[in-house]
C-alpha atoms as a PDB file:
ATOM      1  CA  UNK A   1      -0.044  14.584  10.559  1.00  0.00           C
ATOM      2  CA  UNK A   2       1.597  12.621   7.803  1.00  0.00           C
ATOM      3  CA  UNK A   3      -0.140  12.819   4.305  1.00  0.00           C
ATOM      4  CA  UNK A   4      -1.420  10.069   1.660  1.00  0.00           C
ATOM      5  CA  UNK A   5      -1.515  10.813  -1.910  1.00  0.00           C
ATOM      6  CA  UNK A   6      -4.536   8.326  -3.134  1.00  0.00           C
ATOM      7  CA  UNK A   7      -4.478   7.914  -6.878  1.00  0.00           C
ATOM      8  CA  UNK A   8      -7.572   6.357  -8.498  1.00  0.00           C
ATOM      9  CA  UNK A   9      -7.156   4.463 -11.601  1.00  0.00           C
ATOM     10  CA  UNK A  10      -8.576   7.018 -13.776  1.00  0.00           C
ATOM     11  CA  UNK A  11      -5.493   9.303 -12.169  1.00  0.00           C
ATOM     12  CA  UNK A  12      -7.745  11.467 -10.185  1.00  0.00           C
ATOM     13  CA  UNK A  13      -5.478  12.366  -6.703  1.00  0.00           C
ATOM     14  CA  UNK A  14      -6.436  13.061  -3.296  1.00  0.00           C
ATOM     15  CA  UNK A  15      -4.170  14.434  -0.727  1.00  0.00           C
ATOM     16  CA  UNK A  16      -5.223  13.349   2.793  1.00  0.00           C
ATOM     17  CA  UNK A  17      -3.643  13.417   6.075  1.00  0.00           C
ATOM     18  CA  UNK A  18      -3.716  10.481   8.019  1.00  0.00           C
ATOM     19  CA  UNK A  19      -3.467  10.445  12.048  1.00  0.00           C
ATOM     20  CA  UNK A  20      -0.404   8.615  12.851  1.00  0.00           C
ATOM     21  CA  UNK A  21      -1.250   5.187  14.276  1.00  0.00           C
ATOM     22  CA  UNK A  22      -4.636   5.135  11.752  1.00  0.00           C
ATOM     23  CA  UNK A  23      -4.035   2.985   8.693  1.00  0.00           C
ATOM     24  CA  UNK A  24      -4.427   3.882   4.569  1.00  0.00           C
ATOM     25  CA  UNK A  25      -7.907   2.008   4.773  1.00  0.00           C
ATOM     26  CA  UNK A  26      -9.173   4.065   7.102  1.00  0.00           C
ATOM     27  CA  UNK A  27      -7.885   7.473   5.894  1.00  0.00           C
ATOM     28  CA  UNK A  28      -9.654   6.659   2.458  1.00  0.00           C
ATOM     29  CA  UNK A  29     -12.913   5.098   4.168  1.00  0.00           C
ATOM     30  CA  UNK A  30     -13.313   8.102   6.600  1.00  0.00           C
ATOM     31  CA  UNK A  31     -12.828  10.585   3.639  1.00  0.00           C
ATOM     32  CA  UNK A  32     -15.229   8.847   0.817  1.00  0.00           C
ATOM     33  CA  UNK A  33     -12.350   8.160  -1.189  1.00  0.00           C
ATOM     34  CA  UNK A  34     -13.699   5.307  -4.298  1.00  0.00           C
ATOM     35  CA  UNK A  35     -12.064   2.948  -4.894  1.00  0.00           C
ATOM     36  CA  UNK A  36     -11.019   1.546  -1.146  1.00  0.00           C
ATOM     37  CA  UNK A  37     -13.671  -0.283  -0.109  1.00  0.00           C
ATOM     38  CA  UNK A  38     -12.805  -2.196   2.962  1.00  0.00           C
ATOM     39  CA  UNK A  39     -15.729  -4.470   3.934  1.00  0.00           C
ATOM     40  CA  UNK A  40     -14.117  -6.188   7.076  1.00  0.00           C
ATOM     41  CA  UNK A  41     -13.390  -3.178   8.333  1.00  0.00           C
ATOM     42  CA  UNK A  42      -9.632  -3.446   8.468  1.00  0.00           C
ATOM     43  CA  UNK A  43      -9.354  -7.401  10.228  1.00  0.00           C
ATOM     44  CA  UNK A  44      -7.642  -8.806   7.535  1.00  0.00           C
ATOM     45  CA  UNK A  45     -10.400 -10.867   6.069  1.00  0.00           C
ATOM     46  CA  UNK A  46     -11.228  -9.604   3.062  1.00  0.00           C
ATOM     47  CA  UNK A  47      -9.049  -8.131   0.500  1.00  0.00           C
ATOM     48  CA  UNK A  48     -11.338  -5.357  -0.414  1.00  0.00           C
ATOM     49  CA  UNK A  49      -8.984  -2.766   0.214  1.00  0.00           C
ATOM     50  CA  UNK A  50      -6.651  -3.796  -1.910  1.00  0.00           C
ATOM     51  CA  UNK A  51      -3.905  -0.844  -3.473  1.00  0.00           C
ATOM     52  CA  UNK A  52      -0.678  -0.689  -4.864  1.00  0.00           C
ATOM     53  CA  UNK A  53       1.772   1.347  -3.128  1.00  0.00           C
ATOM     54  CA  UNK A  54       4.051   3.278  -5.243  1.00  0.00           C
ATOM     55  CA  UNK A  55       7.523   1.796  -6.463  1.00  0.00           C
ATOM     56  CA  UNK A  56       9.395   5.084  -4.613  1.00  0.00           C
ATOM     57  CA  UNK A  57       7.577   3.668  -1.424  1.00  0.00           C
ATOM     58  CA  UNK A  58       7.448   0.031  -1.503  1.00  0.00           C
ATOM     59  CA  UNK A  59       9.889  -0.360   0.856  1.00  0.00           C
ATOM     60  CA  UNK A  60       9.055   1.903   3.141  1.00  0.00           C
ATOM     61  CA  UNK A  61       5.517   0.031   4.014  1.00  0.00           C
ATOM     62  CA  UNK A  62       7.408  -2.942   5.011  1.00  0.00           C
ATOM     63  CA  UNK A  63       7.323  -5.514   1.594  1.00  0.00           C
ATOM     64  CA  UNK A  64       7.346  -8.243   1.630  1.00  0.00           C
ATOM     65  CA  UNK A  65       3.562  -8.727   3.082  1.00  0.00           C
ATOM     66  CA  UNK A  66       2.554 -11.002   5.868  1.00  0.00           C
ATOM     67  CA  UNK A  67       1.507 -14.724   5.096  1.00  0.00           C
ATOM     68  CA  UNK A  68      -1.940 -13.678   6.224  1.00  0.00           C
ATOM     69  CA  UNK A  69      -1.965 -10.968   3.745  1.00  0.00           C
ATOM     70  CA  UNK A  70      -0.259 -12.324   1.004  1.00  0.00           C
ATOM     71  CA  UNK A  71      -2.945 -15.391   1.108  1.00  0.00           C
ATOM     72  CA  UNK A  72      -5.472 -12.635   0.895  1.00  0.00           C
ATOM     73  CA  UNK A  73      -3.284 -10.899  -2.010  1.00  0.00           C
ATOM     74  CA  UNK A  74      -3.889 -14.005  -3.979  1.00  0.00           C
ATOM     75  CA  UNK A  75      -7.144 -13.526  -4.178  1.00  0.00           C
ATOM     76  CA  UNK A  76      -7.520  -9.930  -5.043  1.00  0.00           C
ATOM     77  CA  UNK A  77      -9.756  -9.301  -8.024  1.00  0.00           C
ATOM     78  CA  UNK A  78      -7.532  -6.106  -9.891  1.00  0.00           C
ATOM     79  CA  UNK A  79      -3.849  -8.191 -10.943  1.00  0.00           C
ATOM     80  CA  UNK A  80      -1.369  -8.307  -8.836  1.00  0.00           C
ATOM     81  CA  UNK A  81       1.621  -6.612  -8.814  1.00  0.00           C
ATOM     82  CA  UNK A  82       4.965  -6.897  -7.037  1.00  0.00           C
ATOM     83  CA  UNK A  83       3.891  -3.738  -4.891  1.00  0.00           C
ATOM     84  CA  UNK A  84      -0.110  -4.694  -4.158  1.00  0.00           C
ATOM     85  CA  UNK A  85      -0.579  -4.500  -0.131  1.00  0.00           C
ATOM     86  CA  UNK A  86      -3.696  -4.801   1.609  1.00  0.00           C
ATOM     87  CA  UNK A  87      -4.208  -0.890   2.970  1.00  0.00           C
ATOM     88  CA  UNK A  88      -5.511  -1.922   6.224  1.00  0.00           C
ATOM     89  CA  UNK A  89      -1.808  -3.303   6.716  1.00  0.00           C
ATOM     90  CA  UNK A  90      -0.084  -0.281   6.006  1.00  0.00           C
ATOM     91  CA  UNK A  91       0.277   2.088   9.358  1.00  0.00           C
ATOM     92  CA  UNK A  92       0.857   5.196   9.074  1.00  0.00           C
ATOM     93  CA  UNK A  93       4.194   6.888  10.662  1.00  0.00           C
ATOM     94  CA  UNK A  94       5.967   9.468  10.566  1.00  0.00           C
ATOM     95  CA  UNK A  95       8.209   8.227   8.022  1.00  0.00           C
ATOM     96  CA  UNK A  96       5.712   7.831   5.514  1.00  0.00           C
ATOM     97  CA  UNK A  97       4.950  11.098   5.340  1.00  0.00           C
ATOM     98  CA  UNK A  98       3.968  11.886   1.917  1.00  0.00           C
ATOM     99  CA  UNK A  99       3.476   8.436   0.952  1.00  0.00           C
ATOM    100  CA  UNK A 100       1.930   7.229  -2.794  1.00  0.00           C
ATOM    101  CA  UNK A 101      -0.358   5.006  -3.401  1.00  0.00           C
ATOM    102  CA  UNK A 102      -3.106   3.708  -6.457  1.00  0.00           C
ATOM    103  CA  UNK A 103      -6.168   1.827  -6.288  1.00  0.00           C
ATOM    104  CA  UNK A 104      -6.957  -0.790  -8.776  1.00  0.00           C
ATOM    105  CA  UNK A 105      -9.734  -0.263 -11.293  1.00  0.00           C
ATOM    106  CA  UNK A 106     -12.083  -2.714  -9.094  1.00  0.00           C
ATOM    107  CA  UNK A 107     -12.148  -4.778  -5.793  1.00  0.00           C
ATOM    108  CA  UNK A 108     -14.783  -7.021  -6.546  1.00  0.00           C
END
């Protein structure tokens, strides 16, 4: 299973592995990691689940974001940055093993 380094903003990490096929939402959801909150539930809808993927990985996750998600991306309450993605977007493969990424100091 391919792992997900989770960085809160106070630099606290958490090393998870995520099923292939689940997505970086869901791996922080069903582990109680703060700082992911994800009220939709992964549909896209929200923007609650907001992170920034690391620089080394950016392109990796597949930048740039959907229109859908960057319309949600411009709403996000934490600044944006070049490398915010909405987690419930980001799949997890095999390639991302060992992927990097931090959650904003607030969703809301």
């Amino acid at each position: 299973m391919p792992s997900v380094t989770y960085i809160a903003a106070d630099g606290t990490q958490h090393v998870l592995d995520v099923p292939l096929g689940e997505n970086v939402m869901r791996g922080a959801l069903y582990n109680d990691i703060e700082g992911i909150v994800g009220e939709c539930g992964g549909a896209l809808s929200c923007a609650t689940c907001h992170c920034y993927v690391d620089e080394a990985w950016a392109a990796m996750v597949g930048q740039p974001a959907s229109k859908d998600e960057d319309d949600l991306l411009e709403g996000v309450s934490s600044p944006r940055k070049a490398t915010s993605r909405l987690s419930c977007q980001i799949v997890m493969t095999a390639e991302l093993d060992g992927l990097v990424v931090h959650m904003p100091d607030h969703q809301y």
